[in-house]
N, C-alpha and C. Protein backbone atom coordinates (compact mmCIF):
# COMPACT_ATOMS: atom_id res chain seq x y z
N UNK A 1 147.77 77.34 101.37
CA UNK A 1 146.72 77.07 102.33
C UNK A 1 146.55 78.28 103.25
N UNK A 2 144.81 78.47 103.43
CA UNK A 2 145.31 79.68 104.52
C UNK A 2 144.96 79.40 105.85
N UNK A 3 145.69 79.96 106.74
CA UNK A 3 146.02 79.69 108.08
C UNK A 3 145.68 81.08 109.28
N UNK A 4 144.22 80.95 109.79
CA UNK A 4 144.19 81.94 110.77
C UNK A 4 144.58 81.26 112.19
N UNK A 5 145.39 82.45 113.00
CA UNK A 5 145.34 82.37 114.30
C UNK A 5 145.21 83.91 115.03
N UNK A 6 145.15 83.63 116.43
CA UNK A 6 144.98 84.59 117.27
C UNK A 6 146.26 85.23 117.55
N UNK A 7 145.97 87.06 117.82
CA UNK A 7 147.43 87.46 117.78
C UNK A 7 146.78 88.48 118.59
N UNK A 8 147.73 89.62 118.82
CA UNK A 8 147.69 90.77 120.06
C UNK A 8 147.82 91.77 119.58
N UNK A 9 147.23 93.05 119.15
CA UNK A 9 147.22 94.16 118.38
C UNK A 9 147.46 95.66 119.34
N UNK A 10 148.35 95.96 119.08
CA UNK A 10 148.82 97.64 120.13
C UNK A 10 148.06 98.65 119.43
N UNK A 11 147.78 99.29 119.82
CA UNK A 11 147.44 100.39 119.23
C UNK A 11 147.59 101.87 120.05
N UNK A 12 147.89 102.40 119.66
CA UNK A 12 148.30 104.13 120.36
C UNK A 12 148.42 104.98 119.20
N UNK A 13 148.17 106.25 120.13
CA UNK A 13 148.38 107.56 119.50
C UNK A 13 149.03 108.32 120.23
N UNK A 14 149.88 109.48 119.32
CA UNK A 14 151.12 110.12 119.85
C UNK A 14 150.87 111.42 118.44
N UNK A 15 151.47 112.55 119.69
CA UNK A 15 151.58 113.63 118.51
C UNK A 15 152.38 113.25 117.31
N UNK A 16 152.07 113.83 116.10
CA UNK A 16 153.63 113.54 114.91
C UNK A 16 154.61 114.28 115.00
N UNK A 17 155.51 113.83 114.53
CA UNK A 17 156.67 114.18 114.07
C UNK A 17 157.24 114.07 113.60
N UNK A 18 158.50 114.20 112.93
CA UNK A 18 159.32 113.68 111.67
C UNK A 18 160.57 112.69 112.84
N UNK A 19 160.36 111.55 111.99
CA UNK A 19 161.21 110.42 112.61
C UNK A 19 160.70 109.49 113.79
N UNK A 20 158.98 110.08 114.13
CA UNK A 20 158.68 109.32 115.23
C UNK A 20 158.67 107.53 114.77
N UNK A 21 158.35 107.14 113.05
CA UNK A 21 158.04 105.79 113.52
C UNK A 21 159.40 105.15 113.06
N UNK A 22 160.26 105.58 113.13
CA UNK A 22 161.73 105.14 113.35
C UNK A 22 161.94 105.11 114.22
N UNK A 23 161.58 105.99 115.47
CA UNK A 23 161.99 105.72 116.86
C UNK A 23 161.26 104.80 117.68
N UNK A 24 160.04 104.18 117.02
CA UNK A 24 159.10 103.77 117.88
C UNK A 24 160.11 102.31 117.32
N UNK A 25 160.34 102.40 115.85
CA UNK A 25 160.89 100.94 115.49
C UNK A 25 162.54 100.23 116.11
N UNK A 26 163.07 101.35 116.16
CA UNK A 26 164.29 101.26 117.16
C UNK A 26 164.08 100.79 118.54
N UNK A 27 163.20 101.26 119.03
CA UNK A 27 162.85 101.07 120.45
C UNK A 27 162.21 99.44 120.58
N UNK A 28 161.64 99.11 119.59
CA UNK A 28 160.84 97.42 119.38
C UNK A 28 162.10 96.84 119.25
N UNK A 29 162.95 96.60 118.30
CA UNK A 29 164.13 96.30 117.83
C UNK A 29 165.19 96.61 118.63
N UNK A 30 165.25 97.11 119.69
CA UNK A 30 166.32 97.29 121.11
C UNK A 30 165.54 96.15 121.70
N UNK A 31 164.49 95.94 122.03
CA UNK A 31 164.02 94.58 122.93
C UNK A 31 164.32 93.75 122.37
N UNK A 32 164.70 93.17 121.09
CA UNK A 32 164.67 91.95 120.41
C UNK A 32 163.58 91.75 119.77
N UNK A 33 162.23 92.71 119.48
CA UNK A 33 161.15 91.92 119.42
C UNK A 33 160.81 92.34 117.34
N UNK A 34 160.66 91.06 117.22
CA UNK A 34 159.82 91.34 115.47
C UNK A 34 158.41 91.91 115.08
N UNK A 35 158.50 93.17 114.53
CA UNK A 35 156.98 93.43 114.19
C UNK A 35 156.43 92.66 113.21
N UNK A 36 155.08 91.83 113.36
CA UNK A 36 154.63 90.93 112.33
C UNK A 36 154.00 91.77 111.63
N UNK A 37 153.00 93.00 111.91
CA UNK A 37 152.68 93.32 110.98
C UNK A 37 152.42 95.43 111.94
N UNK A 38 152.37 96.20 110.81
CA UNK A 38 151.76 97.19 110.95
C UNK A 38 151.02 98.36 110.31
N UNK A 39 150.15 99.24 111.27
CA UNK A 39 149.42 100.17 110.08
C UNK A 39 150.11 101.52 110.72
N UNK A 40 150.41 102.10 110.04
CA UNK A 40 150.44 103.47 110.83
C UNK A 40 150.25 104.82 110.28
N UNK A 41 149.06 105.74 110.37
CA UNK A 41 148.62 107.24 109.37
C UNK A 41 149.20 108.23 110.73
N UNK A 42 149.38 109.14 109.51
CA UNK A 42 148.90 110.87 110.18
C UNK A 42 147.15 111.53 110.04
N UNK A 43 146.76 111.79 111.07
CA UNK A 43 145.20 112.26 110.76
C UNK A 43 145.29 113.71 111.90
N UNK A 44 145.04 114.87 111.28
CA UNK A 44 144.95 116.11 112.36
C UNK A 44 146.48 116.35 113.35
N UNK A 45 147.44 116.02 112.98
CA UNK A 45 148.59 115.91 113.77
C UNK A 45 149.29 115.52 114.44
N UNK A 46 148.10 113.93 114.83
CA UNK A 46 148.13 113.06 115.31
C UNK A 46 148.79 111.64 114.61
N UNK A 47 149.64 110.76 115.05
CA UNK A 47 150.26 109.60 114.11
C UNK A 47 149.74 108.51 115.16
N UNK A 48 148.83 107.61 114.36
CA UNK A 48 148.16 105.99 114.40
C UNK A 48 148.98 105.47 114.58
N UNK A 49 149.09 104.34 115.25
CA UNK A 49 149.89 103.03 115.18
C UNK A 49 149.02 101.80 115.82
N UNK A 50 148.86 100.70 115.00
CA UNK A 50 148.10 99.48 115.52
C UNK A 50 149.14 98.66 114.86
N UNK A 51 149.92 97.21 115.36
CA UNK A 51 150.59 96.43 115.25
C UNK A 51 151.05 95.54 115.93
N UNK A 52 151.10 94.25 115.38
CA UNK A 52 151.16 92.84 115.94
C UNK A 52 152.39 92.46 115.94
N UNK A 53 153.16 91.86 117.14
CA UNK A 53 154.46 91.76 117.06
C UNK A 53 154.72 90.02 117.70
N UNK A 54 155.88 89.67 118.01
CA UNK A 54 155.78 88.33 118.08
C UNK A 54 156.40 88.11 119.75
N UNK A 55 156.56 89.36 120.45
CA UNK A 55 156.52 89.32 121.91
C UNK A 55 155.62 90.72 122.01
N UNK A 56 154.13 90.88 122.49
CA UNK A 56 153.40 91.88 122.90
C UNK A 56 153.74 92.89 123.74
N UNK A 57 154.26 92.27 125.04
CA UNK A 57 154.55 92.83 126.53
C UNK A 57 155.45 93.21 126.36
N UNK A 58 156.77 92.73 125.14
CA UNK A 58 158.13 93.38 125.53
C UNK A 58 158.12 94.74 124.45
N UNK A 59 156.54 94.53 123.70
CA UNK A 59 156.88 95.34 122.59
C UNK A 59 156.12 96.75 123.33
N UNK A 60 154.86 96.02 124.40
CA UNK A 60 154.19 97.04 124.65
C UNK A 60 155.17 98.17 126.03
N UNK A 61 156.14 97.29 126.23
CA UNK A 61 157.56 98.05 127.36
C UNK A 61 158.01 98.96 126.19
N UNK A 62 158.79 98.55 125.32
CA UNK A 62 159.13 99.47 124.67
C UNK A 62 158.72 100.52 123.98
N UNK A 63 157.15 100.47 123.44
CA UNK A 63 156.42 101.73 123.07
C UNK A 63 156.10 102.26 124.68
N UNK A 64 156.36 101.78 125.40
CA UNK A 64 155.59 102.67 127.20
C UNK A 64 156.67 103.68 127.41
N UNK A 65 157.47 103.34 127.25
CA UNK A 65 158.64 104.35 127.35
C UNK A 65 158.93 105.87 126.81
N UNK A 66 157.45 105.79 125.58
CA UNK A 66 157.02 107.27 125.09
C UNK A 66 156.00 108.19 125.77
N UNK A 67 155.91 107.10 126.76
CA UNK A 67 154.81 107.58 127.42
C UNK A 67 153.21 107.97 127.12
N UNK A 68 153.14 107.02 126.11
CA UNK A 68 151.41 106.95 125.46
C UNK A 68 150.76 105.98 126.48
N UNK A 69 149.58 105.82 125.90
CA UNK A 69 148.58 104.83 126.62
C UNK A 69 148.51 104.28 125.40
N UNK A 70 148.43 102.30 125.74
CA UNK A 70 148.45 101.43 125.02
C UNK A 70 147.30 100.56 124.94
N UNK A 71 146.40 100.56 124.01
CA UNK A 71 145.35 99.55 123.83
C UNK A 71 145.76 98.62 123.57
N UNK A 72 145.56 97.09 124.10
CA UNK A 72 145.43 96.06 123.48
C UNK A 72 144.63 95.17 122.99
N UNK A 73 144.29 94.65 121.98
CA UNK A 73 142.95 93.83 121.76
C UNK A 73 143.35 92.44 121.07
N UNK A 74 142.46 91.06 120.90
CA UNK A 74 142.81 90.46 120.35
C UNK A 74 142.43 90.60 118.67
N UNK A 75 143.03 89.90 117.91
CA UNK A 75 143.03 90.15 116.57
C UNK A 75 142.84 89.14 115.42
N UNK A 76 142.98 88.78 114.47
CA UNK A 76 143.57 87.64 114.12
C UNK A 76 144.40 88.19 112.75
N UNK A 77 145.25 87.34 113.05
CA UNK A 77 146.95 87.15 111.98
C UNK A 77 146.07 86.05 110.94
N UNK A 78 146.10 86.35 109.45
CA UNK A 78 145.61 85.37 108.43
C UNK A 78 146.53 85.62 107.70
N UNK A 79 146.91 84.58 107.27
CA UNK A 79 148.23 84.47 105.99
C UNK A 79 147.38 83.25 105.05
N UNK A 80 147.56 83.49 104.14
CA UNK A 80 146.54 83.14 102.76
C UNK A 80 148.22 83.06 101.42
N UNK A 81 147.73 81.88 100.60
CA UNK A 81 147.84 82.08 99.52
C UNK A 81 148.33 83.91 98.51
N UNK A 82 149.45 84.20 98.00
CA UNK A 82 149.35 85.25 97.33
C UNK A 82 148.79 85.43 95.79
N UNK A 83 147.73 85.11 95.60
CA UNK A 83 146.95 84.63 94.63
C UNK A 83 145.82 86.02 94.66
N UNK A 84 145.59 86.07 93.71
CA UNK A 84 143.98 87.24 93.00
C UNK A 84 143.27 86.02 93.62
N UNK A 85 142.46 87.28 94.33
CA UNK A 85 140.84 86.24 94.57
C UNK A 85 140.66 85.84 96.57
N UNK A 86 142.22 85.35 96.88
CA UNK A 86 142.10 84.92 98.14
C UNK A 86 141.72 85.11 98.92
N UNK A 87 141.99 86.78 99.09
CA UNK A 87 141.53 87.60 100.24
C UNK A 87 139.66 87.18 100.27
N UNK A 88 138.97 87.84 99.03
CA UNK A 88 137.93 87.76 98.76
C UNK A 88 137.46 86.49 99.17
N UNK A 89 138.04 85.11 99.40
CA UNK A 89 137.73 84.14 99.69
C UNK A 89 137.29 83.78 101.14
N UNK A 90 138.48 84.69 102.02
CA UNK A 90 137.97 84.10 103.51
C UNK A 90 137.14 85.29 103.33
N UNK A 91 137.13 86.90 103.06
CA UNK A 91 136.16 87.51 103.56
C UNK A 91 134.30 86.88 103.16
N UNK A 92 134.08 86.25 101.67
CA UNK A 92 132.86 85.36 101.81
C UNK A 92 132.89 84.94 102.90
N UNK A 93 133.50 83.74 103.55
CA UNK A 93 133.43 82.59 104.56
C UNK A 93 132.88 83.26 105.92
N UNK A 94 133.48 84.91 106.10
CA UNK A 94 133.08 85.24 106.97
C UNK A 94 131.83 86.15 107.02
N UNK A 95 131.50 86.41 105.85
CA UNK A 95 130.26 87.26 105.53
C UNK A 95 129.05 86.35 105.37
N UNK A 96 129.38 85.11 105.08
CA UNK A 96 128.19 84.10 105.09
C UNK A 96 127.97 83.39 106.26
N UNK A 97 129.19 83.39 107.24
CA UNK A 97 128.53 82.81 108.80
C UNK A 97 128.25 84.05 109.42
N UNK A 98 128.09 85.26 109.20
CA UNK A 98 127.69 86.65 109.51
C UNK A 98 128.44 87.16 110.51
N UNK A 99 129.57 87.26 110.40
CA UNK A 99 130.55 87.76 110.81
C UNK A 99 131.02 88.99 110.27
N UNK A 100 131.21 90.05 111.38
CA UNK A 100 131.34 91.44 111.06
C UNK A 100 132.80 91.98 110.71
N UNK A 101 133.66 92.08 110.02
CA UNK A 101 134.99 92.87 109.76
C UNK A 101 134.89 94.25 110.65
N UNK A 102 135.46 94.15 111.89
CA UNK A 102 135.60 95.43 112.16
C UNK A 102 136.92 96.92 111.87
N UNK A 103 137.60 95.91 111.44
CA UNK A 103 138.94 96.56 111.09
C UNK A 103 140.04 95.49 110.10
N UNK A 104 140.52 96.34 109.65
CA UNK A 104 141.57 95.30 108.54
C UNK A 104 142.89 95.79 108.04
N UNK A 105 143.96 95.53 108.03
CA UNK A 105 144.99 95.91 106.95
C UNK A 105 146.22 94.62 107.08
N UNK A 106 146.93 94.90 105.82
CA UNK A 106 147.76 93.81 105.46
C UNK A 106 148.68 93.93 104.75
N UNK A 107 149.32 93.25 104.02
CA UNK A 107 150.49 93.28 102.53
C UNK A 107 150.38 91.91 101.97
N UNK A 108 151.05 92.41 100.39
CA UNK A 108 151.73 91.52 99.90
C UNK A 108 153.01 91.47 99.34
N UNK A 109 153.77 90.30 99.10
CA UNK A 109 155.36 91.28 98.37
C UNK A 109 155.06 90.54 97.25
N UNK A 110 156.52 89.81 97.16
CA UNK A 110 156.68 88.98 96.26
C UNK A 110 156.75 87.54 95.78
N UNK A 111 156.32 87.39 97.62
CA UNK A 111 156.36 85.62 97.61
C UNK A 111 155.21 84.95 97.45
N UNK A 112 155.26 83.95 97.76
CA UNK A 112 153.77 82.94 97.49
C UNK A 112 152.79 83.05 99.12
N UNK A 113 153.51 84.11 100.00
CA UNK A 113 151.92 84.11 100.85
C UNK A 113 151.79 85.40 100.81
N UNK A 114 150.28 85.73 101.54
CA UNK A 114 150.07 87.33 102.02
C UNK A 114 149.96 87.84 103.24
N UNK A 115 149.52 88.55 104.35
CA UNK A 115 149.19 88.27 105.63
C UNK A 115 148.43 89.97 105.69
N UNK A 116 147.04 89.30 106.70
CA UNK A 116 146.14 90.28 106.71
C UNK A 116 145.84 89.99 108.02
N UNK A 117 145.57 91.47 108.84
CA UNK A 117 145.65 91.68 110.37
C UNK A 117 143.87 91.78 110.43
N UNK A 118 143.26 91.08 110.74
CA UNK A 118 141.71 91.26 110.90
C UNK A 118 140.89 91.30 112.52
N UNK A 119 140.30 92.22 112.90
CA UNK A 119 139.45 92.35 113.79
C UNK A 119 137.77 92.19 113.77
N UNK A 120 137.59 91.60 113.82
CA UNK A 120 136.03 90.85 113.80
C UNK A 120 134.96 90.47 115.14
N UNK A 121 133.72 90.49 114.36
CA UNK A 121 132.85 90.60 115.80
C UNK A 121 132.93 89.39 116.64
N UNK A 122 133.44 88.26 115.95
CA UNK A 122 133.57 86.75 116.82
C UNK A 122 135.03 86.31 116.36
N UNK A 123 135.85 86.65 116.97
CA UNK A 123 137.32 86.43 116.52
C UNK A 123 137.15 84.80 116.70
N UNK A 124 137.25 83.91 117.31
CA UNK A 124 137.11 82.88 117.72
C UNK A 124 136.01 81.97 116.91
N UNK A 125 134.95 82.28 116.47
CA UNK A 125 134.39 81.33 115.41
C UNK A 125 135.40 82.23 114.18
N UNK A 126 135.54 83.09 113.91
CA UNK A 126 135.98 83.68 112.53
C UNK A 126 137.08 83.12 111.74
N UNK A 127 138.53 82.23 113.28
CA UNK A 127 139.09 81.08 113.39
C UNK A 127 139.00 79.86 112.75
N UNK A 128 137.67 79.43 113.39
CA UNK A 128 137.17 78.32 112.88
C UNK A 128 136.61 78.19 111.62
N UNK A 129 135.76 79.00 110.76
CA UNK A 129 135.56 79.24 109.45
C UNK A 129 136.65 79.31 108.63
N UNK A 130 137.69 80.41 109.05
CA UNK A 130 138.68 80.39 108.14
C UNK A 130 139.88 79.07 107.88
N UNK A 131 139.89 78.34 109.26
CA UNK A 131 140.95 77.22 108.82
C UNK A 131 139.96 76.26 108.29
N UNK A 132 138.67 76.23 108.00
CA UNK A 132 137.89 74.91 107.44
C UNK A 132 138.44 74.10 106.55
């Protein structure tokens, strides 16, 4: 069954370096806190990070401590079926109540769910479509 809810998405940028997202993950993991999900590139020398964790504030203390500036936005956490086809399923649901994907990334492993981090133009109906 798939199951959207509302979640809290960090996002910052920080010069790269070799070992920075080990230190950023050490530093989450000294608070106690679990990352639910994350994206993170190199682009121009610069290293991305957007990720949903399951305490925000203690996660967004512990990335502050590098001294970046921290965006936060709301998001939504969808965990779906690990099945061909699924994904494609809520994105219809949301392309036919005209709902915009503004951003996306996710995984799958080896178990029977998947989980995809989605930012959309109506997070809150996008909710409601997807648990129908």
């Amino acid at each position: 069954m798939t199951n959207a809810k509302k979640a809290k998405q960090l996002s910052f940028t920080m010069a790269t370096r070799i070992g920075l997202l080990q230190e950023i993950g050490a530093s989450i993991a000294a608070m106690k806190v679990n990352i639910d999900s994350i994206c993170a590139y190199d682009s121009e020398d610069k290293a991305h990070f957007m990720l949903t964790t399951d305490s925000p504030a203690k996660a967004k203390k512990a990335i502050g401590k590098f001294g970046t500036d921290i965006d936060e936005k709301d998001v939504l956490s969808v965990e779906m079926p690990n099945k061909v086809g699924e994904l494609q399923k809520v994105l219809k649901k949301l392309a036919d109540a005209g709902i915009n994907i503004i951003e996306t990334y996710g995984s799958t492993g080896t178990g029977r769910s998947s989980a995809c981090v989605l930012s959309t133009s109506d997070n809150t109906k996008a909710i409601r479509i997807i648990n129908k």
